[in-house]
PDB file of N, CA and C in Angstrom:
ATOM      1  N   UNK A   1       0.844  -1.174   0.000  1.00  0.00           N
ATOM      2  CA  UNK A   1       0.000   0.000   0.000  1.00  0.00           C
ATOM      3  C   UNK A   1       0.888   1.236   0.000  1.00  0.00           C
ATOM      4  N   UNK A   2       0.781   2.204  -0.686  1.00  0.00           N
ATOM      5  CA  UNK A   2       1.538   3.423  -1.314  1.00  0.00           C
ATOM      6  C   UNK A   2       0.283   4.609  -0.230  1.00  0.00           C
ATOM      7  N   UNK A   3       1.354   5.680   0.496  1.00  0.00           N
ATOM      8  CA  UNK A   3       1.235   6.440   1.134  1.00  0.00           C
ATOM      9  C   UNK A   3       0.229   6.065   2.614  1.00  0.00           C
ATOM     10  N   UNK A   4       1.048   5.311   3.328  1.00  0.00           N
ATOM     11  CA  UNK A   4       0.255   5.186   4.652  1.00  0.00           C
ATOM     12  C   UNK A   4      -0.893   4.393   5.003  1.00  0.00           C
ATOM     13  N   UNK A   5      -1.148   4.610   5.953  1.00  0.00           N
ATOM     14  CA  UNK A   5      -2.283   3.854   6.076  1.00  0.00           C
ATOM     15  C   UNK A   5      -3.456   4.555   6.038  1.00  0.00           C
ATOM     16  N   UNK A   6      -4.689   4.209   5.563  1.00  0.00           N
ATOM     17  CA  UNK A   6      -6.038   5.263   5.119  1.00  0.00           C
ATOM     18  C   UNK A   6      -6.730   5.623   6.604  1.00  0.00           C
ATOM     19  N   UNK A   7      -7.302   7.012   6.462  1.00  0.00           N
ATOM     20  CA  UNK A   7      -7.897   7.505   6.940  1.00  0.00           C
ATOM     21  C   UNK A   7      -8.561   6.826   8.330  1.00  0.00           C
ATOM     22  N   UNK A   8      -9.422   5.552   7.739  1.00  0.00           N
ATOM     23  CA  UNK A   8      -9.867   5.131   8.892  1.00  0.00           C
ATOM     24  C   UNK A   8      -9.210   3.914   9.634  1.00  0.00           C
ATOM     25  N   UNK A   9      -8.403   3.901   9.487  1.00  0.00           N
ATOM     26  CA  UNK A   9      -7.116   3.357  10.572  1.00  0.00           C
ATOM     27  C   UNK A   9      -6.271   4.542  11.478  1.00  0.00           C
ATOM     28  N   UNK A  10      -5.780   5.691  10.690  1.00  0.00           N
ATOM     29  CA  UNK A  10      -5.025   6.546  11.564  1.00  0.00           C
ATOM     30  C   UNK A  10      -5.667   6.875  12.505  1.00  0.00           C
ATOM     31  N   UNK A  11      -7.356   7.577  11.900  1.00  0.00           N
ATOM     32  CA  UNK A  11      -8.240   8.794  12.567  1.00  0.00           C
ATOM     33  C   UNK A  11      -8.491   7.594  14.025  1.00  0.00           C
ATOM     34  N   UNK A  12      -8.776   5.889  13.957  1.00  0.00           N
ATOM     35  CA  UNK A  12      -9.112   5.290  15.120  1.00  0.00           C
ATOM     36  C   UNK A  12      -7.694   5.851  16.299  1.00  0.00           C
ATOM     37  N   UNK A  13      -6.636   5.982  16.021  1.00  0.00           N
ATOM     38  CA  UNK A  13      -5.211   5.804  16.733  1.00  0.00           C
ATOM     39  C   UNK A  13      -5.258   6.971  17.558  1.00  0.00           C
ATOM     40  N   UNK A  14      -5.931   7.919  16.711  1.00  0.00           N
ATOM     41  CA  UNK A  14      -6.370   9.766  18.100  1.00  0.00           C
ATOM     42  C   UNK A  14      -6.545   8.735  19.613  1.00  0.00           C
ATOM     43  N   UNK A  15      -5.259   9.711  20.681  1.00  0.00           N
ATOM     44  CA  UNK A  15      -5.691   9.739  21.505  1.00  0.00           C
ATOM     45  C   UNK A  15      -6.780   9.607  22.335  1.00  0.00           C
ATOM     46  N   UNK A  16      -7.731  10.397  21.795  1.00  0.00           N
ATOM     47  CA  UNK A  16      -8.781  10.969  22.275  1.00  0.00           C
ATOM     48  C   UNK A  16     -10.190   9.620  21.664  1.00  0.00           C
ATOM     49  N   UNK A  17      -9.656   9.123  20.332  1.00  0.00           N
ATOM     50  CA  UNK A  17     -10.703   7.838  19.954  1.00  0.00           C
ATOM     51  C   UNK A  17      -9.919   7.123  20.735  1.00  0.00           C
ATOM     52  N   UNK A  18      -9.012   6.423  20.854  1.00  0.00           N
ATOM     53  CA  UNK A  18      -8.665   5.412  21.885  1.00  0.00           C
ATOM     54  C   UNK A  18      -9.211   5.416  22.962  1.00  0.00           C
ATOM     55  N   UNK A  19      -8.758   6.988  24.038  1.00  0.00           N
ATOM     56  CA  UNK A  19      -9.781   6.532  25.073  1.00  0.00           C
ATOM     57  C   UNK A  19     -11.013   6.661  25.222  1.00  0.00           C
ATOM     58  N   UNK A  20     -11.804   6.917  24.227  1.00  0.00           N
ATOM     59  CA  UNK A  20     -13.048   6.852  24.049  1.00  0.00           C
ATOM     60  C   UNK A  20     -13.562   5.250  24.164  1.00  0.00           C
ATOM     61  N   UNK A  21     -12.796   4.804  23.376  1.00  0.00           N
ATOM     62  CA  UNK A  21     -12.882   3.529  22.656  1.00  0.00           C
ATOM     63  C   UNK A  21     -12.903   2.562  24.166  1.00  0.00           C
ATOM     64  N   UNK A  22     -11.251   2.865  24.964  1.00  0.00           N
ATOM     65  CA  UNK A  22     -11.128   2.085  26.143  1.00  0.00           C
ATOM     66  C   UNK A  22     -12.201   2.242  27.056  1.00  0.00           C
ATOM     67  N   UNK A  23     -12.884   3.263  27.251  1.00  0.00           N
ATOM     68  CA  UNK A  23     -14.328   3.537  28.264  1.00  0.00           C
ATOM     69  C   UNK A  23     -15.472   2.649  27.617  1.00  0.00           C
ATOM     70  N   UNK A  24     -15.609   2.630  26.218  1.00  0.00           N
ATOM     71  CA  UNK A  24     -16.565   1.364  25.802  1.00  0.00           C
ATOM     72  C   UNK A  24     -16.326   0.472  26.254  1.00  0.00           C
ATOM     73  N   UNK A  25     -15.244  -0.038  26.072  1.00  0.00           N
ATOM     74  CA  UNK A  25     -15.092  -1.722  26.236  1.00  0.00           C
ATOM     75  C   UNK A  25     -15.064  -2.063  27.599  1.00  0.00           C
ATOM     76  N   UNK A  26     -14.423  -0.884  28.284  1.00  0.00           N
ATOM     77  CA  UNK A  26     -14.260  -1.423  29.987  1.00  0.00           C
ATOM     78  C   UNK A  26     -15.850  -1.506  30.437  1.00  0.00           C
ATOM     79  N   UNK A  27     -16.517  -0.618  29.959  1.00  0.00           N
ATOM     80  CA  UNK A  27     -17.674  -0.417  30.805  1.00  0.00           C
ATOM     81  C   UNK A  27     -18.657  -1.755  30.424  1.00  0.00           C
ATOM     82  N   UNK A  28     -18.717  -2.015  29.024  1.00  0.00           N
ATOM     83  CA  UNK A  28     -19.047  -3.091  28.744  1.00  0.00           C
ATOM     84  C   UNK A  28     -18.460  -4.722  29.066  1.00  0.00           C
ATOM     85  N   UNK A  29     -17.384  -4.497  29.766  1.00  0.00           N
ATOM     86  CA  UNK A  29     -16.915  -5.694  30.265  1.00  0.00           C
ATOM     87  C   UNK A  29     -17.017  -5.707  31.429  1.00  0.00           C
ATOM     88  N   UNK A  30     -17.167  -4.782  32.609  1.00  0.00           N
ATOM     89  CA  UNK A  30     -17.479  -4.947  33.551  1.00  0.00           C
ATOM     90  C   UNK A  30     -18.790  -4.227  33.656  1.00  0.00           C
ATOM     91  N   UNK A  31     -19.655  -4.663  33.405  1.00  0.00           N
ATOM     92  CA  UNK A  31     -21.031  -4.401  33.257  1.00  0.00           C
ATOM     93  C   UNK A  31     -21.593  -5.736  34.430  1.00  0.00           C
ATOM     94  N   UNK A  32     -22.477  -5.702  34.955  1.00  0.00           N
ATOM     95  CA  UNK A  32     -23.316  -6.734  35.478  1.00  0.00           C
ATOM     96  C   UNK A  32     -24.516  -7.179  34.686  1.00  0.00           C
ATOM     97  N   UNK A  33     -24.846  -6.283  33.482  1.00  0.00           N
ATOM     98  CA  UNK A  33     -25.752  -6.364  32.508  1.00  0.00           C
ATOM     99  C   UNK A  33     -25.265  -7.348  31.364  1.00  0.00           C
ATOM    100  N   UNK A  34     -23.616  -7.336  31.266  1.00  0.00           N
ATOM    101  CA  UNK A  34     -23.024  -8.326  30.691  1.00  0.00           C
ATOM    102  C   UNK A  34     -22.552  -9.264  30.861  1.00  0.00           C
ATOM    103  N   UNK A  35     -22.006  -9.515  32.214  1.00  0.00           N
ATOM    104  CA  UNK A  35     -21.381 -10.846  33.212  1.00  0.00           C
ATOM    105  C   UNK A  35     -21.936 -10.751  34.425  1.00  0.00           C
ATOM    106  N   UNK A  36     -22.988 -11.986  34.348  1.00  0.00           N
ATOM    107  CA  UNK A  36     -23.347 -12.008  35.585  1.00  0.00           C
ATOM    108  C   UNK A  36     -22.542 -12.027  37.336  1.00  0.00           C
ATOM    109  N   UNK A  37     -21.387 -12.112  37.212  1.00  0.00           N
ATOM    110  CA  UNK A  37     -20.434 -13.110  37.732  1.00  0.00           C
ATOM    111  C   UNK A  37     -20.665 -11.033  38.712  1.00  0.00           C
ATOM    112  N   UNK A  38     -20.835 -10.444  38.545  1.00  0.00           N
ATOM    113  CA  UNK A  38     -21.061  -9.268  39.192  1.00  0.00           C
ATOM    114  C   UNK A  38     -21.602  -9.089  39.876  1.00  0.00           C
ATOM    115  N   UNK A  39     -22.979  -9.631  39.824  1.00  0.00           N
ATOM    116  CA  UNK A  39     -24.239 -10.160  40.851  1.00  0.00           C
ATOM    117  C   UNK A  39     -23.933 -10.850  41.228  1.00  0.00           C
ATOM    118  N   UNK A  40     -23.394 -11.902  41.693  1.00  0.00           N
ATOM    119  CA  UNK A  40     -23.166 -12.729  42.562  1.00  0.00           C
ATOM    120  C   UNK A  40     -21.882 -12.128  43.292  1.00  0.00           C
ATOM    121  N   UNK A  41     -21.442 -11.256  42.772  1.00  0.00           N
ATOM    122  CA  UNK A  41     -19.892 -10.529  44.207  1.00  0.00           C
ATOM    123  C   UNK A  41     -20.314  -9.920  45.359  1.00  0.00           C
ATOM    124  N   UNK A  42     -22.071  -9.128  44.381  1.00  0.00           N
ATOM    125  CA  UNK A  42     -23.063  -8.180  45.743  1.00  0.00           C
ATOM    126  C   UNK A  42     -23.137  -9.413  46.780  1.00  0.00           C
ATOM    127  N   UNK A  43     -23.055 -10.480  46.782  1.00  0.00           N
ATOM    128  CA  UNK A  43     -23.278 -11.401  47.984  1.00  0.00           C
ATOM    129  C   UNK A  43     -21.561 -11.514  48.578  1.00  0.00           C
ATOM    130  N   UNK A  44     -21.003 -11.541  48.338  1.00  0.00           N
ATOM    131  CA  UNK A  44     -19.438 -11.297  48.827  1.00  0.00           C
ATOM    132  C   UNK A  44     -19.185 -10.035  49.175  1.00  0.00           C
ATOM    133  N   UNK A  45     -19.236  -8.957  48.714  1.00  0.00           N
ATOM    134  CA  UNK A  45     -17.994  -7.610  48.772  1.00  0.00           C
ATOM    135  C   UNK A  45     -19.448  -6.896  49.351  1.00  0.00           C
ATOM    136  N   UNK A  46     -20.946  -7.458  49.009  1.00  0.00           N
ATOM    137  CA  UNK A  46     -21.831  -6.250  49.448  1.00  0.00           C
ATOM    138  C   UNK A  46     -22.017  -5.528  47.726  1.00  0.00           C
ATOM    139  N   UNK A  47     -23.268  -4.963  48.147  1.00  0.00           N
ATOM    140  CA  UNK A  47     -23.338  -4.095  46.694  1.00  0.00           C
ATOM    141  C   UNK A  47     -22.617  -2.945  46.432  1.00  0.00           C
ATOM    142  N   UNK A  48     -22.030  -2.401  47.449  1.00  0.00           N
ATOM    143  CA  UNK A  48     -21.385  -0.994  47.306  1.00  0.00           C
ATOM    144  C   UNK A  48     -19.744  -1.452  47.054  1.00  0.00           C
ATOM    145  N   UNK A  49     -19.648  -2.811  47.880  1.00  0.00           N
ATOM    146  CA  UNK A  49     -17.854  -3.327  47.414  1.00  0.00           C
ATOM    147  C   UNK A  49     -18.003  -3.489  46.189  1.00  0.00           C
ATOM    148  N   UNK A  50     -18.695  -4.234  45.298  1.00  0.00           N
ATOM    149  CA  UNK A  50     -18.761  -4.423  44.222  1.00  0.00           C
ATOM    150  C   UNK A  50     -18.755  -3.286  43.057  1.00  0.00           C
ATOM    151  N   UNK A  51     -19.773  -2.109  43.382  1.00  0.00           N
ATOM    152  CA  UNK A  51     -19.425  -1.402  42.332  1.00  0.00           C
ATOM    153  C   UNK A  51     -18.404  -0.379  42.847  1.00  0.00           C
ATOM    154  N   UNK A  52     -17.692  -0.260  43.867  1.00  0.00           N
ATOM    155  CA  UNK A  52     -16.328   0.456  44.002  1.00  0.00           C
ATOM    156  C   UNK A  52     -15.181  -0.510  43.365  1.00  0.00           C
ATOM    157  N   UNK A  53     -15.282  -1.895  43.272  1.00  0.00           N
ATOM    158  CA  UNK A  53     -14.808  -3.174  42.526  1.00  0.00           C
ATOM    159  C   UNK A  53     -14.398  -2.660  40.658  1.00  0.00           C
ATOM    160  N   UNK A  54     -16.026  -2.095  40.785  1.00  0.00           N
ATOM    161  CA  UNK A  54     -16.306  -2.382  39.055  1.00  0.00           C
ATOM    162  C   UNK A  54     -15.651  -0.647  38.612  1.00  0.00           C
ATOM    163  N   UNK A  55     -16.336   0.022  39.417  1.00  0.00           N
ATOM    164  CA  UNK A  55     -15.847   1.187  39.420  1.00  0.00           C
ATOM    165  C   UNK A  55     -14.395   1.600  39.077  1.00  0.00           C
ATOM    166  N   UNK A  56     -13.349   0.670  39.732  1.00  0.00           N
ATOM    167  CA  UNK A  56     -11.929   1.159  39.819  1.00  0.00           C
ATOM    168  C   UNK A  56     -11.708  -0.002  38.473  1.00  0.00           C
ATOM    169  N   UNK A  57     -11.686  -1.320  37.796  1.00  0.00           N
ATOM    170  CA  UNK A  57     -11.795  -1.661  36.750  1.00  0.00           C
ATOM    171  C   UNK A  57     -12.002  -0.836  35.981  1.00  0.00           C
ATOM    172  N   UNK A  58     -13.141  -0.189  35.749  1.00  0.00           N
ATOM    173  CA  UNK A  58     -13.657   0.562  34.738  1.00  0.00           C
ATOM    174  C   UNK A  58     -12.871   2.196  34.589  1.00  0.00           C
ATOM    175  N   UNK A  59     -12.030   2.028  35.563  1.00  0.00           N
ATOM    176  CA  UNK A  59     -11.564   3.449  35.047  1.00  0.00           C
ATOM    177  C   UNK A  59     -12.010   4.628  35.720  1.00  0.00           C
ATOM    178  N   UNK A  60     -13.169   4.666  36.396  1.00  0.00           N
ATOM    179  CA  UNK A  60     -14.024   5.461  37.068  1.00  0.00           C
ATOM    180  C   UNK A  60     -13.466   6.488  38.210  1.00  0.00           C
ATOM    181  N   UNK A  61     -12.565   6.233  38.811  1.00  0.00           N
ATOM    182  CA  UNK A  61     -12.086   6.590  40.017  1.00  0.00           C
ATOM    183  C   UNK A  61     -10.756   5.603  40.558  1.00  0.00           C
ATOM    184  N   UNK A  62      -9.849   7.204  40.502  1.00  0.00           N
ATOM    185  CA  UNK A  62      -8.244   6.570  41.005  1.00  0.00           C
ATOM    186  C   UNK A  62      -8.436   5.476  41.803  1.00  0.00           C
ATOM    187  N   UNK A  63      -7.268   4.390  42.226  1.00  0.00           N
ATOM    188  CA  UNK A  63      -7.469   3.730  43.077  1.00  0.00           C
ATOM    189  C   UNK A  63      -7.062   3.968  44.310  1.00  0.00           C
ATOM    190  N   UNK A  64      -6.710   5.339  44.950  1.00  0.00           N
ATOM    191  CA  UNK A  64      -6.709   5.535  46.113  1.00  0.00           C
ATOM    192  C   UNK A  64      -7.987   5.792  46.730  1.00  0.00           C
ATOM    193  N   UNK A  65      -8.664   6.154  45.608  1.00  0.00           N
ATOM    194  CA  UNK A  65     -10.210   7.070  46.650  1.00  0.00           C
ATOM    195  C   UNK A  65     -10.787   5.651  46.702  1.00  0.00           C
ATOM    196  N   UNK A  66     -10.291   4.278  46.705  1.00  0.00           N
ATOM    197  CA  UNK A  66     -11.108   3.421  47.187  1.00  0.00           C
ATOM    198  C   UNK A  66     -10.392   2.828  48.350  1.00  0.00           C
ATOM    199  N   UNK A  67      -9.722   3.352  48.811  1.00  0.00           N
ATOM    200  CA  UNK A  67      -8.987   3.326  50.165  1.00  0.00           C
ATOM    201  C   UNK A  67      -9.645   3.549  51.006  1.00  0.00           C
TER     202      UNK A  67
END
C-alpha cells in the first residue's frame, strides 16, 4: 500500500478515539448487565464493594479514593 495507512485506521489511533474507545469496552466488560459473575460478588464484597470493585476496573475513580 503506497502512502500510509487510510484515513480510517489513523483517525481510530487519536488519543482521544482510543480513550473513548477504552471507556466502551471497559464499561461493557465490567457491566453486570453483561457478566453475571457481578451479581453474585453483591453477595461477597456487598453491593457498594462491588461497584467500588467495578468502578476502579472501569476506570471510574483513582485507586486511592477506594482506600
Amino acid at each position: 500500500m503506497r502512502g500510509g495507512l487510510p484515513p480510517a485506521i489513523t483517525d481510530a489511533l487519536d488519543p482521544a478515539a482510543l480513550a473513548a474507545r477504552d471507556r466502551r469496552y471497559r464499561a461493557a466488560l465490567f457491566s453486570a448487565d453483561v457478566d453475571p459473575i457481578w451479581r453474585r460478588l453483591d453477595g461477597l464484597l456487598g453491593a457498594s464493594g462491588a461497584a467500588v470493585l467495578q468502578g476502579l476496573l472501569r476506570g471510574d475513580a483513582p485507586l486511592a479514593a477506594a482506600g
